[in-house]
Protein backbone atom coordinates (compact mmCIF):
# COMPACT_ATOMS: atom_id res chain seq x y z
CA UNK A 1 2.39 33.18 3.21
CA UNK A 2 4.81 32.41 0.78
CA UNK A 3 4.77 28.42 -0.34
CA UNK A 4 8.88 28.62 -1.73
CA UNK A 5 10.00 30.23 1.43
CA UNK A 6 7.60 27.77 3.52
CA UNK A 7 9.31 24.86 1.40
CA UNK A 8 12.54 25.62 1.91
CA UNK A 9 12.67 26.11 5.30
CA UNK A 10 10.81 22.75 5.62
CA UNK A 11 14.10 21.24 3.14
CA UNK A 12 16.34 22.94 5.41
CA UNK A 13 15.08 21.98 8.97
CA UNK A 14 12.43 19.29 8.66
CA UNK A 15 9.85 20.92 10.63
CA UNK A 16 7.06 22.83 9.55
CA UNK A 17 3.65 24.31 11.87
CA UNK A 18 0.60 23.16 11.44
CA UNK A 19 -0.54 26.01 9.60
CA UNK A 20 1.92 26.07 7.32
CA UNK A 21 1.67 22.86 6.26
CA UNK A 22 -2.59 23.33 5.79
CA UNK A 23 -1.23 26.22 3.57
CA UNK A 24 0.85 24.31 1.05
CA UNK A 25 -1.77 21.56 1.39
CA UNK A 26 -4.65 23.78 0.23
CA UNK A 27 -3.01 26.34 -1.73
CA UNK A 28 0.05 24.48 -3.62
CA UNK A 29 -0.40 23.95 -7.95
CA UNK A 30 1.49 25.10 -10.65
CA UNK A 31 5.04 25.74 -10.55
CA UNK A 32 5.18 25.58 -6.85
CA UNK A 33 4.17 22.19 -6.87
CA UNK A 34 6.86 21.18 -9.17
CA UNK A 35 9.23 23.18 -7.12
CA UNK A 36 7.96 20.98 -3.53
CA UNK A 37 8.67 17.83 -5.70
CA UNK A 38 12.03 18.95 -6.76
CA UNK A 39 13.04 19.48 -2.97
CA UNK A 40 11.07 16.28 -2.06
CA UNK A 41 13.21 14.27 -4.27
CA UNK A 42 16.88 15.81 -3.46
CA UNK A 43 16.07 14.76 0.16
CA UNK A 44 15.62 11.43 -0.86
CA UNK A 45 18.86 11.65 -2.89
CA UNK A 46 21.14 12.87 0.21
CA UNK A 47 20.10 9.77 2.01
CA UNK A 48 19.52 7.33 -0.87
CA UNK A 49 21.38 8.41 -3.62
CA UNK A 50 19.07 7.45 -7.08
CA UNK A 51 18.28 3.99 -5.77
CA UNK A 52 15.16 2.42 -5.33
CA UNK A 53 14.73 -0.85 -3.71
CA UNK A 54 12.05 -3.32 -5.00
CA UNK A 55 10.22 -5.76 -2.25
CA UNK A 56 8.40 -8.62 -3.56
CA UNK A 57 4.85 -9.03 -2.35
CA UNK A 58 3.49 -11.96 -1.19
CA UNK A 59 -0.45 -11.58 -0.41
CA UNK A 60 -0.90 -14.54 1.22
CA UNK A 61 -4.83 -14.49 2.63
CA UNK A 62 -7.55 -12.76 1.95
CA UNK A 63 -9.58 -13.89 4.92
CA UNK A 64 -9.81 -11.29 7.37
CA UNK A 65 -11.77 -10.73 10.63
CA UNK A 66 -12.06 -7.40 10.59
CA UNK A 67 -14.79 -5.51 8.84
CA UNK A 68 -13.17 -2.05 7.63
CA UNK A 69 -15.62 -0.08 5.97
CA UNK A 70 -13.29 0.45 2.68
CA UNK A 71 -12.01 -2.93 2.62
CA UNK A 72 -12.71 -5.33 -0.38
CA UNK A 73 -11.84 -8.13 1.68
CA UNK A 74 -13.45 -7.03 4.66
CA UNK A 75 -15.06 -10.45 6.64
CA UNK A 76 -18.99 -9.01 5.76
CA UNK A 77 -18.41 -9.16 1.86
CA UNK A 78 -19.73 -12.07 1.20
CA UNK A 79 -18.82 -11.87 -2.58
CA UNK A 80 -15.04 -11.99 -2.02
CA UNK A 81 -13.68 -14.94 -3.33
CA UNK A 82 -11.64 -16.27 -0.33
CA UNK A 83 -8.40 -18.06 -0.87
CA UNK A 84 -5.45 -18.95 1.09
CA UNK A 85 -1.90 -19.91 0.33
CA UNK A 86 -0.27 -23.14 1.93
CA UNK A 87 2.97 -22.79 3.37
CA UNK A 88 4.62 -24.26 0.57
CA UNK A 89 2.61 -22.22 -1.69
CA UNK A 90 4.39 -18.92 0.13
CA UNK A 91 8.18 -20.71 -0.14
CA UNK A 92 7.42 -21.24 -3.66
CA UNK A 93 6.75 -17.51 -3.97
CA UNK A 94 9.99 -16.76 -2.34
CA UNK A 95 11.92 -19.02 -4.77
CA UNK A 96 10.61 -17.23 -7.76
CA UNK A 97 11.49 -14.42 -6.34
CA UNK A 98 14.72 -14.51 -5.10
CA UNK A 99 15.34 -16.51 -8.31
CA UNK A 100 14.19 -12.79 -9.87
CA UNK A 101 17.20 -10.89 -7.49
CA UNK A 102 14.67 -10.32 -4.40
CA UNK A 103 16.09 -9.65 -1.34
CA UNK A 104 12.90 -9.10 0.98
CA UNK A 105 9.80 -10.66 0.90
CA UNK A 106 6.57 -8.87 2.11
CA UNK A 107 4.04 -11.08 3.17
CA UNK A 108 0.94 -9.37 3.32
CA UNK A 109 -2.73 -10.78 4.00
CA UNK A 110 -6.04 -10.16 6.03
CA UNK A 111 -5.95 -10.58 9.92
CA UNK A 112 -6.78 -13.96 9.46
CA UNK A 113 -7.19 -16.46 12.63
CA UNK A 114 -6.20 -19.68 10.82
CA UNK A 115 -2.64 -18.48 10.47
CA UNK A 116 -1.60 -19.08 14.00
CA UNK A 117 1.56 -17.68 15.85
CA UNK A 118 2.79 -21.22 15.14
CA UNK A 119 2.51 -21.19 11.18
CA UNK A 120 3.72 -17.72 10.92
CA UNK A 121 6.63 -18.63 13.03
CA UNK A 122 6.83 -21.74 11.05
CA UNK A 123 6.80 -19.63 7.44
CA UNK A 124 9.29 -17.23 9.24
CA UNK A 125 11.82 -19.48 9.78
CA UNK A 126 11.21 -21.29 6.88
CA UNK A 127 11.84 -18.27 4.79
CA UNK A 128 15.15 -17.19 6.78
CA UNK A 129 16.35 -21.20 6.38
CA UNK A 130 16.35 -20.79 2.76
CA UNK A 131 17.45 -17.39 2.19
CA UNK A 132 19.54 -16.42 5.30
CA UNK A 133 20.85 -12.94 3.29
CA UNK A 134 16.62 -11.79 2.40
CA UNK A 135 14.44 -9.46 4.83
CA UNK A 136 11.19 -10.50 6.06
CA UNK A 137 8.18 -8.01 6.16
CA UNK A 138 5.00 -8.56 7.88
CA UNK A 139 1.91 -6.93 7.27
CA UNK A 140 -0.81 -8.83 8.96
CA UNK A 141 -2.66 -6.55 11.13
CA UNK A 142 -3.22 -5.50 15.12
CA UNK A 143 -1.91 -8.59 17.36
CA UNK A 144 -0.77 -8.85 20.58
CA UNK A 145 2.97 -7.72 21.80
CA UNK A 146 4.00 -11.40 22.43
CA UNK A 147 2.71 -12.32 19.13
CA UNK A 148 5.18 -9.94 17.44
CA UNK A 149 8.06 -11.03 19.59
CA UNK A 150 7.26 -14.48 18.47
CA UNK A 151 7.70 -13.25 15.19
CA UNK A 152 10.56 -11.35 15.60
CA UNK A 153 12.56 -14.45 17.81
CA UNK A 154 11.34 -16.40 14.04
CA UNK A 155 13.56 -14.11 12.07
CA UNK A 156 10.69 -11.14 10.70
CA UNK A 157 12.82 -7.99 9.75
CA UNK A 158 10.33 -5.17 9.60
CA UNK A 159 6.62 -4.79 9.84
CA UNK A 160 3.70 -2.24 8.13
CA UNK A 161 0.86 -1.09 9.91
CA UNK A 162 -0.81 1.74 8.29
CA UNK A 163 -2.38 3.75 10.68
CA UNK A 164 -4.98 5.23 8.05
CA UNK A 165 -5.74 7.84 9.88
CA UNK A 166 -4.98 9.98 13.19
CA UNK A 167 -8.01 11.27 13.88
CA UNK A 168 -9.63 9.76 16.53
CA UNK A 169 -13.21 10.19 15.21
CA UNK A 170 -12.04 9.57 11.46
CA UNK A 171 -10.74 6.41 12.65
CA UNK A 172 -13.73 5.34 14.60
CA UNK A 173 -15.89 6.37 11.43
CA UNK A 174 -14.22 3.48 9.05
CA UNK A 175 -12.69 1.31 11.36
CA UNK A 176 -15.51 -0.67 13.38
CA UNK A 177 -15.22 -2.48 16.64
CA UNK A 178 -11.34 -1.10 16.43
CA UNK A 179 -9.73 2.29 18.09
CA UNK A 180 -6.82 4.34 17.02
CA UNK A 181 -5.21 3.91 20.23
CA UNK A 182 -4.70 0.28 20.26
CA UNK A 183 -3.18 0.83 16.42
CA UNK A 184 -0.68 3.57 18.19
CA UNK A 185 -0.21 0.82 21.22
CA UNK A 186 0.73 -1.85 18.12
CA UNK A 187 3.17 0.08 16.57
CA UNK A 188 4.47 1.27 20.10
CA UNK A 189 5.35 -2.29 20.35
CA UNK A 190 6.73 -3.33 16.99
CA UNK A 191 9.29 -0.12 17.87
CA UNK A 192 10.35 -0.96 21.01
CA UNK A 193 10.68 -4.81 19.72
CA UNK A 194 13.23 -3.68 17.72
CA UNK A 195 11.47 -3.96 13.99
CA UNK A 196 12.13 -1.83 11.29
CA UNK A 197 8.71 -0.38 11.40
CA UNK A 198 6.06 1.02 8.89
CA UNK A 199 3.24 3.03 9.31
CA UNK A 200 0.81 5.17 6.58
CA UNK A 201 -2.23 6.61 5.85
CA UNK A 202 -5.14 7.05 2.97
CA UNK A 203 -5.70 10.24 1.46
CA UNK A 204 -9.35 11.21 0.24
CA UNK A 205 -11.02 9.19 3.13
CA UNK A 206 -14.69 10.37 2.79
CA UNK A 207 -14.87 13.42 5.41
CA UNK A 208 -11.33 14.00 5.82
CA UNK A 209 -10.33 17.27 6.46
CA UNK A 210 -7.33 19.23 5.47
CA UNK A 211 -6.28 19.25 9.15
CA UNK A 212 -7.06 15.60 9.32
CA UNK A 213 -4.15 14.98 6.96
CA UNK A 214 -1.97 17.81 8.49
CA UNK A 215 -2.76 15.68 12.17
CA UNK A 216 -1.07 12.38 9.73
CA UNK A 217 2.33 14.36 9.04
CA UNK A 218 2.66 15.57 12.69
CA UNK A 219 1.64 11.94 14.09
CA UNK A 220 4.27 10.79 11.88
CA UNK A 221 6.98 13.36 12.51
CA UNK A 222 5.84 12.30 16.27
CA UNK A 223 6.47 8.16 15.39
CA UNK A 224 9.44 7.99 13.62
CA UNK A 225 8.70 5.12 11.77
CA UNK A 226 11.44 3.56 9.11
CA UNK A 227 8.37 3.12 6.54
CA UNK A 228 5.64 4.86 5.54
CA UNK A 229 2.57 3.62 2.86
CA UNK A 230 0.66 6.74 1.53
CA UNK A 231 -2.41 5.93 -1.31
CA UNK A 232 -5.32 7.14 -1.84
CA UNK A 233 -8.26 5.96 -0.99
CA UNK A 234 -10.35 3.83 -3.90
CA UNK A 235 -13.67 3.04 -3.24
CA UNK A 236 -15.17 -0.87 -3.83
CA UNK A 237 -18.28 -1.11 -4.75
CA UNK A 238 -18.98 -4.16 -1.82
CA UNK A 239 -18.59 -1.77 1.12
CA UNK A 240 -20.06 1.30 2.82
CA UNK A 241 -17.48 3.58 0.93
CA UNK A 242 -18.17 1.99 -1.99
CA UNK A 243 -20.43 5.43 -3.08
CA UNK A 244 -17.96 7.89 -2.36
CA UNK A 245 -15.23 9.62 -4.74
CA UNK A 246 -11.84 8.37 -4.08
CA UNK A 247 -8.78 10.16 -3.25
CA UNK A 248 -6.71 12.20 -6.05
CA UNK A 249 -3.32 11.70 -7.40
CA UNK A 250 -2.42 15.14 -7.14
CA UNK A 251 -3.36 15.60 -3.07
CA UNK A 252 -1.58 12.07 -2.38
CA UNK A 253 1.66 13.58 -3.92
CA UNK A 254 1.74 16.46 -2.13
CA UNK A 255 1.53 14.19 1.11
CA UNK A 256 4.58 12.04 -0.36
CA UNK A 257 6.28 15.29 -0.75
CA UNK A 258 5.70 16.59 3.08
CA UNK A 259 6.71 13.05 4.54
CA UNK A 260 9.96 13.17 2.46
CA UNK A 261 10.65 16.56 3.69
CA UNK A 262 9.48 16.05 7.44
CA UNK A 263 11.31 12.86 7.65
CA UNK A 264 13.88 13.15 5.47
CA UNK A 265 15.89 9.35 5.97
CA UNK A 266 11.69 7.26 5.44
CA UNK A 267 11.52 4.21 3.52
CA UNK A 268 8.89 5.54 1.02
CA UNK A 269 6.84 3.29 -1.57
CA UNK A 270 5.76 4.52 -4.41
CA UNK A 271 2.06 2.72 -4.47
CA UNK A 272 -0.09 0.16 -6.96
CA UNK A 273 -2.92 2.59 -5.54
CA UNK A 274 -1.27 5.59 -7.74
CA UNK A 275 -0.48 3.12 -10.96
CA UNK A 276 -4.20 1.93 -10.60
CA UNK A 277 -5.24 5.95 -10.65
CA UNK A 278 -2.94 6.93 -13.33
CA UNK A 279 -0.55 5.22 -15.76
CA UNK A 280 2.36 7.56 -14.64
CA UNK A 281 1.30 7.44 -11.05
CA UNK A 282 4.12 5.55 -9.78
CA UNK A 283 6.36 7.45 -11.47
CA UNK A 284 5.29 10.83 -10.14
CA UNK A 285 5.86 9.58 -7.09
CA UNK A 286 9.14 8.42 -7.19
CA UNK A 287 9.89 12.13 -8.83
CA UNK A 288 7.95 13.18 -4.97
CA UNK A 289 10.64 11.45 -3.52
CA UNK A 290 9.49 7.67 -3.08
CA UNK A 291 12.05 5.03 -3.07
CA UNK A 292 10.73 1.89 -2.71
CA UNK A 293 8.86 -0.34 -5.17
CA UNK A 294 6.96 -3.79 -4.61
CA UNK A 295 5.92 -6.21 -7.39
CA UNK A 296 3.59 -8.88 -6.70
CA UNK A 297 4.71 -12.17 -6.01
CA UNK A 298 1.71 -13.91 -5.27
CA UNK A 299 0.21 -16.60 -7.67
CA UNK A 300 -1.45 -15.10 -10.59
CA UNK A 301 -4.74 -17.78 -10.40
CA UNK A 302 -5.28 -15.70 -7.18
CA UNK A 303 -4.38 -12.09 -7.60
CA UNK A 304 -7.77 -10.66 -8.44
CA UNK A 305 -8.77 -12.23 -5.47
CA UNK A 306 -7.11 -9.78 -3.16
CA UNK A 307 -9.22 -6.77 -4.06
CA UNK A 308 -8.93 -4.44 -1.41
CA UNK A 309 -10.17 -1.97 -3.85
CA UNK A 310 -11.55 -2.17 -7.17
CA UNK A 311 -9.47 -2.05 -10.79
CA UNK A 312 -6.05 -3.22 -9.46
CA UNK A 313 -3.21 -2.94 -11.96
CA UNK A 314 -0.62 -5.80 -12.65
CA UNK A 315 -3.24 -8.62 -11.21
CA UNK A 316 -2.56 -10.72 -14.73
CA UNK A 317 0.96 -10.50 -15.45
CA UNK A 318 4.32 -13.09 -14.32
CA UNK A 319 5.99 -11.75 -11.58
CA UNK A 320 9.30 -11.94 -14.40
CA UNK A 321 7.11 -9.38 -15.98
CA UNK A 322 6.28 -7.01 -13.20
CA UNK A 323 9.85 -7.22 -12.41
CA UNK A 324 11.28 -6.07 -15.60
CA UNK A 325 8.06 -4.07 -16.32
CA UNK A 326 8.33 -1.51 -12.55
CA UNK A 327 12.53 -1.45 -13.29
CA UNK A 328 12.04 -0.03 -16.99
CA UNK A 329 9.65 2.33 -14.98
CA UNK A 330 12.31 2.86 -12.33
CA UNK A 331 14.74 3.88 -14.96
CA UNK A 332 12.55 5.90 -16.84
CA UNK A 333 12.37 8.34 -13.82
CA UNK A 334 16.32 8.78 -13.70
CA UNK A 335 16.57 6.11 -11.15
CA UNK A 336 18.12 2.73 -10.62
CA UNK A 337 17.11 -0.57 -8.98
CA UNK A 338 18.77 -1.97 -6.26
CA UNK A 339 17.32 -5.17 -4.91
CA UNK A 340 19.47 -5.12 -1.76
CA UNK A 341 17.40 -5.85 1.35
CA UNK A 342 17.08 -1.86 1.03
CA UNK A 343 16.95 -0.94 5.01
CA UNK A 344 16.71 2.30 6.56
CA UNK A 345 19.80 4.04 6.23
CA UNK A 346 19.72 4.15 10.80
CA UNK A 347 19.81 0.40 10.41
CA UNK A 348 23.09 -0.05 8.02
């Protein structure tokens, strides 16, 4: 096989077989990478232009009921240093940052039972009262369709719910008492809600297989979701994984790359995962075609404290800092900031 002429065709139609798609994956370095990335990001820039938006991330809990198996805050570490933010806590977040230019707010936290339909609903609305022009993303786990209509009839925009994985047995393997097919049942229901919806996976999962990730690009292709969150994985040294080597830069570009090409219009975040694995990482991926960026938000007295995995950048700094720090990184890249509400281009 030839990788350009594979590419190409992939840039041209948005479709790709299985086995070419394991080919680029296992074969790809060099000057053909480069090339894949060049295509990746002109994709981007028919739909996009050289914009990316920047969300501002609110991790709000890091209580969670679930029990993950490469989870820092999964509910059997009993080291993690649990914290949660009062309402007003999360509206003072907002403040800053749509005092900063935000124009979407990502709440983000553990599937934690304290925070109720009722005071989601309650932060929802709260949010949308104040700043009637912002988006609202959630990212709080599996729950039940009627709990994300609630949230929806409260004024909630979009919402991300990586499916890690679409391998049924990979799944099983890290995700305990949980199944792939209630995730795929979730965001069945987000989508026919109405959300803006994300999805995503982890690349380097400990026994994932080259056709594992090629099963993520077609499940995707499949979904059609507005967003999609690709990292790799990072071990922590609290949890099953915590032995294992992580995921690579390199691989997890090459799976930006594919997901750009394969669905060309994607919201596509460029990762604190990569930035945590490499200086440049978040740069190199908004060269692979990502074009969305999210500074924290959150309090920085409890950062540290959501520590999904080990050595996270930017826990210290103001979120004034992190703002003008990722746009000087933004620009650096040839790209601009636009702190729009940034939706998919189908929802304009």
């Amino acid at each position: 096989m030839n990788i350009k002429k594979i590419i190409d065709s992939l840039y041209e139609t948005n479709q790709s077989s299985k086995e070419e798609l394991a080919y680029i994956i296992n074969n790809i370095s060099g000057e053909d990478f480069q090339y894949l990335q060049e295509r990746a990001y002109e994709t981007k820039e028919k739909h996009y232009s050289n914009t990316v938006f920047m969300r501002g991330l609110i991790e709000f809990t890091n209580y969670c009921k679930r029990d993950c198996s490469y989870c820092g805050i999964r509910r059997s570490n009993k080291d993690a240093d649990r914290y949660r933010l009062s309402v007003d806590q999360i509206l003072e977040c907002c403040k800053t940052g749509y005092e900063l230019g935000f124009s979407t707010f990502v709440l983000q936290g553990g599937e934690d039972p304290y925070f109720t339909d009722e005071i989601i609903c309650e932060i929802i609305s709260k949010i949308k009262e104040l700043y009637p022009d912002c988006a609202v993303t959630l990212s709080i786990g599996e729950k039940s369709k009627e709990s994300y209509q609630k949230y929806y009839d409260a004024g909630a925009d979009r919402f991300l719910l990586r499916h890690e994985t679409a391998n049924h047995d990979l799944y099983d393997s890290i995700h305990p008492e949980m199944t792939l097919n209630s995730r795929i049942e979730c965001l069945n229901s987000l989508k026919d809600i109405g959300y803006q919806v994300g999805a995503g996976f982890m690349v380097g999962i400990p026994g994932q297989t080259t056709e594992n990730l090629v099963e993520d690009l077609l499940f995707l292709k499949d979904l059609e979701p507005h967003m999609i969150g690709i990292g790799p994985f990072i071990p922590h040294k609290k949890t099953p994984l915590g032995k294992y080597e992580g995921g690579t830069v390199e691989k997890t570009l090459i799976m930006l790359c594919l997901t750009r090409l394969l669905l060309p219009k994607v919201l596509l975040p460029s990762t604190t995962a990569l930035g945590t694995l490499d200086s440049l990482g978040r740069e190199k991926a908004l060269k692979s075609g990502a074009n969305v960026v999210m500074p924290n938000l959150s309090p920085t007295d409890q950062r540290e404290k959501y520590e999904l995995y080990e050595n996270k950048i930017c826990t210290g700094d103001e979120a004034a800092h992190c703002r003008v720090c990722i746009e000087a990184r933004i620009n650096s890249t040839g790209n601009v900031v636009d702190m729009s509400r940034g939706d998919h281009v189908d929802y304009l």
